[in-house]
Protein backbone atom coordinates (compact mmCIF):
# COMPACT_ATOMS: atom_id res chain seq x y z
CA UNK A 1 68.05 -23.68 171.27
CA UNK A 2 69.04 -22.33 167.86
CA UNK A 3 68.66 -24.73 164.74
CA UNK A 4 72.11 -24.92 164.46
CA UNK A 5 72.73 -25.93 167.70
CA UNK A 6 70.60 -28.29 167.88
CA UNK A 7 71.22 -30.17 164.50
CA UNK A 8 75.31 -30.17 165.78
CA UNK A 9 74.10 -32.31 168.80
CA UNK A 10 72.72 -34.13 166.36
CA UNK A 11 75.84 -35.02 164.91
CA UNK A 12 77.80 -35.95 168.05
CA UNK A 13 75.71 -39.01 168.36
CA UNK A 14 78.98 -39.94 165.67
CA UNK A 15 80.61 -40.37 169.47
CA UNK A 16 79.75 -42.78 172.21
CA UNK A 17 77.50 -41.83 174.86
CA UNK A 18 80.04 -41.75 176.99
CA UNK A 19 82.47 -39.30 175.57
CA UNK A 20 79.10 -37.26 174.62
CA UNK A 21 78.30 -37.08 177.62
CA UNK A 22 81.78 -35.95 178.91
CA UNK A 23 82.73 -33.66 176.18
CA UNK A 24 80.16 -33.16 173.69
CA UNK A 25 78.77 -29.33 175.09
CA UNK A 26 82.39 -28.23 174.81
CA UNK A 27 82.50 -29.51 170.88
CA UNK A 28 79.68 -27.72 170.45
CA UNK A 29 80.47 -24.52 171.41
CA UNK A 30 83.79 -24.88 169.96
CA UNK A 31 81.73 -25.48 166.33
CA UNK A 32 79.31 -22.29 167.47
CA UNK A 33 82.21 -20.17 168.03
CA UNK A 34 83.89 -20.89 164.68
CA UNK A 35 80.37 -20.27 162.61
CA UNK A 36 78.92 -17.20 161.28
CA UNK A 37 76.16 -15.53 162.29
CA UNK A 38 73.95 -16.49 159.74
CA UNK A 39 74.62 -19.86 159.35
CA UNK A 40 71.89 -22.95 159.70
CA UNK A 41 73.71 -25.94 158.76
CA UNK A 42 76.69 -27.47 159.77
CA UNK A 43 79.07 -27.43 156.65
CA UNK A 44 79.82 -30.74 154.80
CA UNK A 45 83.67 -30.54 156.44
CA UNK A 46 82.14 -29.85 159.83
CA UNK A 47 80.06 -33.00 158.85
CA UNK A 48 82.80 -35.41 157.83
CA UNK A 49 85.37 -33.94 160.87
CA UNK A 50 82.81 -34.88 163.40
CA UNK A 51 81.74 -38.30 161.97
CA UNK A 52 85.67 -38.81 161.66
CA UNK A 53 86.15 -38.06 165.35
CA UNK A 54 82.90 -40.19 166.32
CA UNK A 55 84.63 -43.22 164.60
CA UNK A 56 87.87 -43.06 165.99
CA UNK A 57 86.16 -42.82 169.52
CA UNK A 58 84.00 -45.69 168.89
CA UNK A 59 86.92 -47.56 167.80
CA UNK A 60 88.95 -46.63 171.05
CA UNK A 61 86.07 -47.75 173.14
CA UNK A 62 86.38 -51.60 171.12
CA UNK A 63 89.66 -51.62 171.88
CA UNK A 64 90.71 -51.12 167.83
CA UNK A 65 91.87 -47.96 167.88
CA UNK A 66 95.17 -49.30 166.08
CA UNK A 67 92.60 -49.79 163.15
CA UNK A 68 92.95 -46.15 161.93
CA UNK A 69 96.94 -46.40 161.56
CA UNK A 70 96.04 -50.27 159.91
CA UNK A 71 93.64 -48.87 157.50
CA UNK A 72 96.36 -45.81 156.90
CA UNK A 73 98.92 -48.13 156.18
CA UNK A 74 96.09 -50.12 153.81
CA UNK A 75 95.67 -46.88 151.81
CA UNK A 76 99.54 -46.51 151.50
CA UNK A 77 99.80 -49.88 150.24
CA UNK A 78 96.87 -50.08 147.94
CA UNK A 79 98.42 -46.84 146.36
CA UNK A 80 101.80 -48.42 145.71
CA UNK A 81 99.82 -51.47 143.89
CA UNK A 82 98.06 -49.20 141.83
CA UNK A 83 100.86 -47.18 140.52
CA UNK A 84 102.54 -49.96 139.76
CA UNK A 85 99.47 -51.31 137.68
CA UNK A 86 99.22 -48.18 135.88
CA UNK A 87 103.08 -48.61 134.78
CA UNK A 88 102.55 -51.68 133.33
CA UNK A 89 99.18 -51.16 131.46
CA UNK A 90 100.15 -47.87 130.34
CA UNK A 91 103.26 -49.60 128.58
CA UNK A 92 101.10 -52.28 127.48
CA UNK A 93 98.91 -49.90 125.91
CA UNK A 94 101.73 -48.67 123.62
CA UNK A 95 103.81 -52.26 122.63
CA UNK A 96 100.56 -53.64 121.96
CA UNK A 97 100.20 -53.60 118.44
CA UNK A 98 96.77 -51.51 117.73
CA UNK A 99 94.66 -52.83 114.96
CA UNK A 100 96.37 -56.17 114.86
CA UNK A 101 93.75 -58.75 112.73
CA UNK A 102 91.53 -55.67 112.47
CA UNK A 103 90.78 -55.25 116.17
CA UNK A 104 89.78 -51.82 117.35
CA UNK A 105 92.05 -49.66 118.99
CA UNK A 106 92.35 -45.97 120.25
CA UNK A 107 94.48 -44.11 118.27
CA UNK A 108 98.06 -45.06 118.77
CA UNK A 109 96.95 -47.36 121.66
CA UNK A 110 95.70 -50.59 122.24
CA UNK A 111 92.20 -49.54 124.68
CA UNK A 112 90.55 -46.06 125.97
CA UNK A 113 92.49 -47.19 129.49
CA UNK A 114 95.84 -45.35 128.23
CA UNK A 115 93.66 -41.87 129.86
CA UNK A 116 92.94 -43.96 133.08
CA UNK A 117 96.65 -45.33 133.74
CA UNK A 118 98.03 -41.22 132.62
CA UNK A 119 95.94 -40.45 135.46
CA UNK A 120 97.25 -42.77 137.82
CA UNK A 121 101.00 -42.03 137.02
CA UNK A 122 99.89 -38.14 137.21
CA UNK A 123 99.17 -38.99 140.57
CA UNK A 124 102.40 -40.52 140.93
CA UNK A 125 104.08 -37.03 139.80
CA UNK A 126 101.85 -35.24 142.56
CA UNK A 127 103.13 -37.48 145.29
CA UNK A 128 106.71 -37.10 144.45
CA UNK A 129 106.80 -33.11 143.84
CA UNK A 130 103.47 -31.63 144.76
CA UNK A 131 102.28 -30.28 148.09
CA UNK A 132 100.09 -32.58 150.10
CA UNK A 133 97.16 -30.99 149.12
CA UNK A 134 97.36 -32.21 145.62
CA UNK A 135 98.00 -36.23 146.08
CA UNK A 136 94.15 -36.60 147.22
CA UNK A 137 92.96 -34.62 144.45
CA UNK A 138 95.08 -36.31 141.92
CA UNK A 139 93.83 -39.82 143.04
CA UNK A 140 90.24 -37.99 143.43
CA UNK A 141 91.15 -37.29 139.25
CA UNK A 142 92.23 -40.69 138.60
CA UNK A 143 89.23 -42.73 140.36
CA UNK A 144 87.14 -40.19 138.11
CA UNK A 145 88.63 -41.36 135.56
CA UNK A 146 87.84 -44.94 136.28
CA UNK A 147 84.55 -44.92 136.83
CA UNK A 148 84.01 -42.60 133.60
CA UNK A 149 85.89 -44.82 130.90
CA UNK A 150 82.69 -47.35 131.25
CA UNK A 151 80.00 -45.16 129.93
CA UNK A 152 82.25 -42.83 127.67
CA UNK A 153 83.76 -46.52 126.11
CA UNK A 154 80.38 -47.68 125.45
CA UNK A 155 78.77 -44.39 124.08
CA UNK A 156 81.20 -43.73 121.64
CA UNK A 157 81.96 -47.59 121.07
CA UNK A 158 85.44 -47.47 121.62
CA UNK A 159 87.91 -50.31 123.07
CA UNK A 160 88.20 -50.52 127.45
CA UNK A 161 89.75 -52.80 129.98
CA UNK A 162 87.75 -55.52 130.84
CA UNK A 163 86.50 -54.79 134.40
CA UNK A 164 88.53 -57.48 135.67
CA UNK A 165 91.34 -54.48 135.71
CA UNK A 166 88.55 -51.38 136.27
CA UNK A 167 87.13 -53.65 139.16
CA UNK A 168 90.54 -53.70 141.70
CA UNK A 169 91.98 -50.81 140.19
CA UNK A 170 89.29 -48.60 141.57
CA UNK A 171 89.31 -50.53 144.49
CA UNK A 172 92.59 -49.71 145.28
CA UNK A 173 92.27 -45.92 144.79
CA UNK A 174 89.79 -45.91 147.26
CA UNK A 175 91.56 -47.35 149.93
CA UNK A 176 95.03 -45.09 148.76
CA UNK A 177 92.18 -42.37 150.05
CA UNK A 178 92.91 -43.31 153.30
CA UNK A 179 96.84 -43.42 152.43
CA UNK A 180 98.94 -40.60 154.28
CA UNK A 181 98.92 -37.48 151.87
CA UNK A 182 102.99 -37.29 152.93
CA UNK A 183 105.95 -39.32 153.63
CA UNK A 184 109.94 -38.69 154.05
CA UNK A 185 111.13 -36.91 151.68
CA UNK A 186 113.54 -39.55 150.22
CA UNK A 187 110.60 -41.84 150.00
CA UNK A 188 108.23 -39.84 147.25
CA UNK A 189 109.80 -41.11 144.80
CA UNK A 190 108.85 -44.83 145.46
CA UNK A 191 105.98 -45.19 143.49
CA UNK A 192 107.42 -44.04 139.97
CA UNK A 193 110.40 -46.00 141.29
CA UNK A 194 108.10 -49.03 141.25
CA UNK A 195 105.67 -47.67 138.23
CA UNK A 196 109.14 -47.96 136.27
CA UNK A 197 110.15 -51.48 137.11
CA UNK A 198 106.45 -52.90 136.47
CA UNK A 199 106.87 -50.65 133.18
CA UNK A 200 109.80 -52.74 132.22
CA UNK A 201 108.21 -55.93 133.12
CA UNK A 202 105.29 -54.90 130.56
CA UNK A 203 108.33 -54.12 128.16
CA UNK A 204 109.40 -58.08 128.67
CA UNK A 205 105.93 -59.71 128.83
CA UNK A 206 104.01 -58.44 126.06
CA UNK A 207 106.28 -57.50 123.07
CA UNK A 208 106.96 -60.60 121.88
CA UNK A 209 104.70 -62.87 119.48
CA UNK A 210 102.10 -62.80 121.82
CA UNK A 211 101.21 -59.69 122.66
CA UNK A 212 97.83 -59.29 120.65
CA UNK A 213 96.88 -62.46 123.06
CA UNK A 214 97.35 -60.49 126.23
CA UNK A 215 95.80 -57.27 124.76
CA UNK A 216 92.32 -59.42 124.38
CA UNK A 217 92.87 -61.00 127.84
CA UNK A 218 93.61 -57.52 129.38
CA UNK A 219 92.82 -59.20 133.08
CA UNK A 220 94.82 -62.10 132.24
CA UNK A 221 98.36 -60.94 132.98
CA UNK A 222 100.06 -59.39 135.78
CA UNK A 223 97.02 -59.32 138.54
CA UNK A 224 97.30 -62.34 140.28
CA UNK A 225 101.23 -61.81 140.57
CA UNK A 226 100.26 -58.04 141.74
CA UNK A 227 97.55 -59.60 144.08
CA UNK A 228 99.90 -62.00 145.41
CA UNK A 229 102.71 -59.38 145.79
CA UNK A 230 100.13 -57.07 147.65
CA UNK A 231 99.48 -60.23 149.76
CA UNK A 232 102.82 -61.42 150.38
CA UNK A 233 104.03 -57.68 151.45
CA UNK A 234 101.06 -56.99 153.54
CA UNK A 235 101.92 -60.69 155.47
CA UNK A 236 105.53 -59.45 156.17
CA UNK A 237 104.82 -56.25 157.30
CA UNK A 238 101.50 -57.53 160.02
CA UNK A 239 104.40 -59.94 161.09
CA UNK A 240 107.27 -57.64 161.39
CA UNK A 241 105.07 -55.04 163.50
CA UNK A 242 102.94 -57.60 165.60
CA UNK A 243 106.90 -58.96 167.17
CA UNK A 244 107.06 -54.98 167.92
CA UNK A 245 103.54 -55.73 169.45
CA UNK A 246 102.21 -53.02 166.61
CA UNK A 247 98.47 -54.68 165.12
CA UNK A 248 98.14 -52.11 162.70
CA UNK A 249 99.85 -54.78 160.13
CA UNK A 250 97.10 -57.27 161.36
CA UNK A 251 93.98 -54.45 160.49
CA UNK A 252 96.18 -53.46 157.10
CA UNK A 253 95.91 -57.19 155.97
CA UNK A 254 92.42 -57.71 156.94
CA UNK A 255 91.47 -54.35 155.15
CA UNK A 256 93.58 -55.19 151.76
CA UNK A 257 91.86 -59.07 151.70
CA UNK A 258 88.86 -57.49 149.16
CA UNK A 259 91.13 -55.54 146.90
CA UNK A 260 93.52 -58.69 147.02
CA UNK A 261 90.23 -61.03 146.43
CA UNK A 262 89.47 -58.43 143.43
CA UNK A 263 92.69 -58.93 141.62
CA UNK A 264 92.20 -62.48 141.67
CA UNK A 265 88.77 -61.77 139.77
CA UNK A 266 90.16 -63.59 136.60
CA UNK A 267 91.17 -66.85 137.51
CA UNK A 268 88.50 -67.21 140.06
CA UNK A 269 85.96 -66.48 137.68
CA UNK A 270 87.38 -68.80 135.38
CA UNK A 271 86.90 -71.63 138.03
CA UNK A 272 83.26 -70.68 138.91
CA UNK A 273 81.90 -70.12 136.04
CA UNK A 274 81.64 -73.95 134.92
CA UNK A 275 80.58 -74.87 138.54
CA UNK A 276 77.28 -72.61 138.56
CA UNK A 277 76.83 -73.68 134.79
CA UNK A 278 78.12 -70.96 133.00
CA UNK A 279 80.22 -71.69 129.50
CA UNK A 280 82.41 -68.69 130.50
CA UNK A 281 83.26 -65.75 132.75
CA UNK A 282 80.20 -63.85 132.18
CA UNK A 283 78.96 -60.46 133.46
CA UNK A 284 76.38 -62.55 135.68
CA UNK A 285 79.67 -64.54 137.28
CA UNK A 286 81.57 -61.81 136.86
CA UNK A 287 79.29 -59.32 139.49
CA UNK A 288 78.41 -62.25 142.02
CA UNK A 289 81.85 -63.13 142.16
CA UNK A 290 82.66 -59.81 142.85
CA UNK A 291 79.78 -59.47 145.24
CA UNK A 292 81.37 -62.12 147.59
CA UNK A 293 84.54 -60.67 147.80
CA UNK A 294 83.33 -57.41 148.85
CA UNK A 295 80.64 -59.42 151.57
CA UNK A 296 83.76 -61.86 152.66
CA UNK A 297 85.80 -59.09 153.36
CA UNK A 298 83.19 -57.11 155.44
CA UNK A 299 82.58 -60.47 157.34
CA UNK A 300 86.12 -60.85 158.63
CA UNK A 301 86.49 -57.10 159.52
CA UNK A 302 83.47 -56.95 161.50
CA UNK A 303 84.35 -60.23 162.95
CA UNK A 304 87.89 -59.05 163.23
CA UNK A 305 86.24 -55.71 165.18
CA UNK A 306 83.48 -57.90 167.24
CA UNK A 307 86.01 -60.32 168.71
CA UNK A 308 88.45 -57.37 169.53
CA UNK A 309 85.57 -55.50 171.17
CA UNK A 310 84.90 -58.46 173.35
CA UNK A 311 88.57 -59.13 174.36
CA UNK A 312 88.50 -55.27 175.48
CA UNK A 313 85.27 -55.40 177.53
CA UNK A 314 86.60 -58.59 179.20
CA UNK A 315 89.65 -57.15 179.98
CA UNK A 316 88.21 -54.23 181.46
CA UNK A 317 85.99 -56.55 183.42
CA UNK A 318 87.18 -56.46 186.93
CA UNK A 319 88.32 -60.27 188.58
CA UNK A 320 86.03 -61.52 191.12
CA UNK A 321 87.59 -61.57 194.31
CA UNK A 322 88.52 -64.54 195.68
CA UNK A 323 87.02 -65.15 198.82
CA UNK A 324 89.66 -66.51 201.26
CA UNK A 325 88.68 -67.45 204.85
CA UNK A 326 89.05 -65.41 208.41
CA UNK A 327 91.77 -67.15 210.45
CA UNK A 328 90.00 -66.08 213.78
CA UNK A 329 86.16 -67.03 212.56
CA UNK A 330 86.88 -69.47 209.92
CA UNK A 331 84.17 -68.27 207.85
């Protein structure tokens, strides 16, 4: 058996035994047919294709295979949420006033985050007018961009969010990963529809007498509304599609519970931080707190998963049959 055979069997173990079993020498071939001659290794989208496949089939044998479309609609949801965060920071970046009291400030704008929320509403751009194949790599950009402000704030000591916004925004741009790359037409141009209006509420909420306040309690404003929105919207829309008998809403809500959880990260900080003796929301709160969301979320999808799995296998359990008596015998 050639090495490259061999380590693609390797890879169908992605699949249940089952469908291996039943399909996995024609997958192979199919992958030996399509690579060179010289090739060894299975290349990294082979890789991700057939661990893809493998989970969807795993699902299907649990009985979630609605979860794909649930975390799909997740992705597309998390994505609207985070453009409209990026509208309204990226205004509040500008009517902040920079170097009020002698605070620090980036240039024109209030924190190094006016690069992270450009990205984000770049993104926006790609969605609305670019082909599919740039909306992934312009989220790809903007999660960069993220995770980099951290270490390039604190290297060249300049002004960030506080990580109560990095935290859920990040979040979020993972899940809009999973978001469909393409939608109607007439419904691109949604999220700079809604990056817009939560530009305009920045516009209302932080350019009055005020504003230096929300600029130093950057994860005070606007994310428990936005978490509450998120939650509110992704409530309807299990309800509406469970009366249809559609449970991707159900997986959608259960998926978006940590990013929800995340944007709650300030108040609920703010409450535990006295109870485990803590004078304030410090990093120590602030990454256990976080910790827990992430771990309470996992709980209740794998519990979510388990008891569907069991529901399936009991359902596919064959009824006993009832034994009824012989009306010559008796017996």
């Amino acid at each position: 058996m050639r090495d490259l055979e061999r380590r693609y069997r390797h890879l169908l173990r992605a699949y249940p035994a089952g469908y291996r079993q039943a399909r996995g020498a024609e997958i192979v071939g199919t992958y030996l047919d399509l690579a060179g001659p010289d090739r060894r290794w299975p290349s990294i989208l082979e890789v991700a294709d057939v661990v893809a496949g493998g989970g969807r089939e795993r699902l299907r044998a649990a009985g979630a295979a609605d979860l794909v479309p649930g975390v799909r609609l997740a992705g597309l949801l998390s994505y609207l949420t985070a453009t409209a965060l990026a509208g309204f920071w990226a205004t509040a970046e500008v009517v902040t006033t920079s170097g009020v009291w002698g605070s620090p400030a980036f240039g024109p704008f209030a924190t190094t985050g006016i690069v992270i929320w450009a990205g984000w509403l770049l993104a926006a751009v790609a969605y609305a007018v670019g082909p599919a194949r740039w909306v992934r790599a312009a989220i790809g950009l903007a999660l960069l961009l993220t995770a980099a402000v951290v270490p390039v704030a604190a290297l060249f000591e300049l002004p960030r969010p506080y990580l109560f916004v990095l935290l859920p925004q990040a979040t979020l741009g993972v899940l809009a990963l999973a978001g469909p790359s393409r939608t109607a037409r007439r419904q691109r141009l949604v999220p700079l529809a809604i990056a817009l209006a939560a530009a305009l509420i920045a516009v209302g909420v932080l350019s009055g007498e005020s504003a230096w306040f929300y600029r130093f309690s950057y994860g005070g404003a606007f994310l428990p509304e936005a978490g509450a929105a998120l939650l509110l919207t992704a409530v309807l829309a299990a309800t509406v599609l469970s009366l249809r008998g559609d449970a991707r809403g159900l997986w959608a809500l259960l998926v978006l519970l940590t990013p929800i959880g995340l944007l709650a990260l300030y108040p609920l900080t703010e409450n535990i931080a006295p109870v485990v003796g803590a004078g304030y929301a410090d990093f120590r709160v602030i990454t256990g707190t976080t910790a827990a969301t992430f771990v309470l979320g996992g709980v209740t999808l794998a519990a979510a998963l388990a008891i569907r799995a069991r529901s399936s296998a009991a359902a596919d359990t064959p009824a006993s049959p009832v034994h009824q008596r012989c009306p010559t015998c008796g017996r």
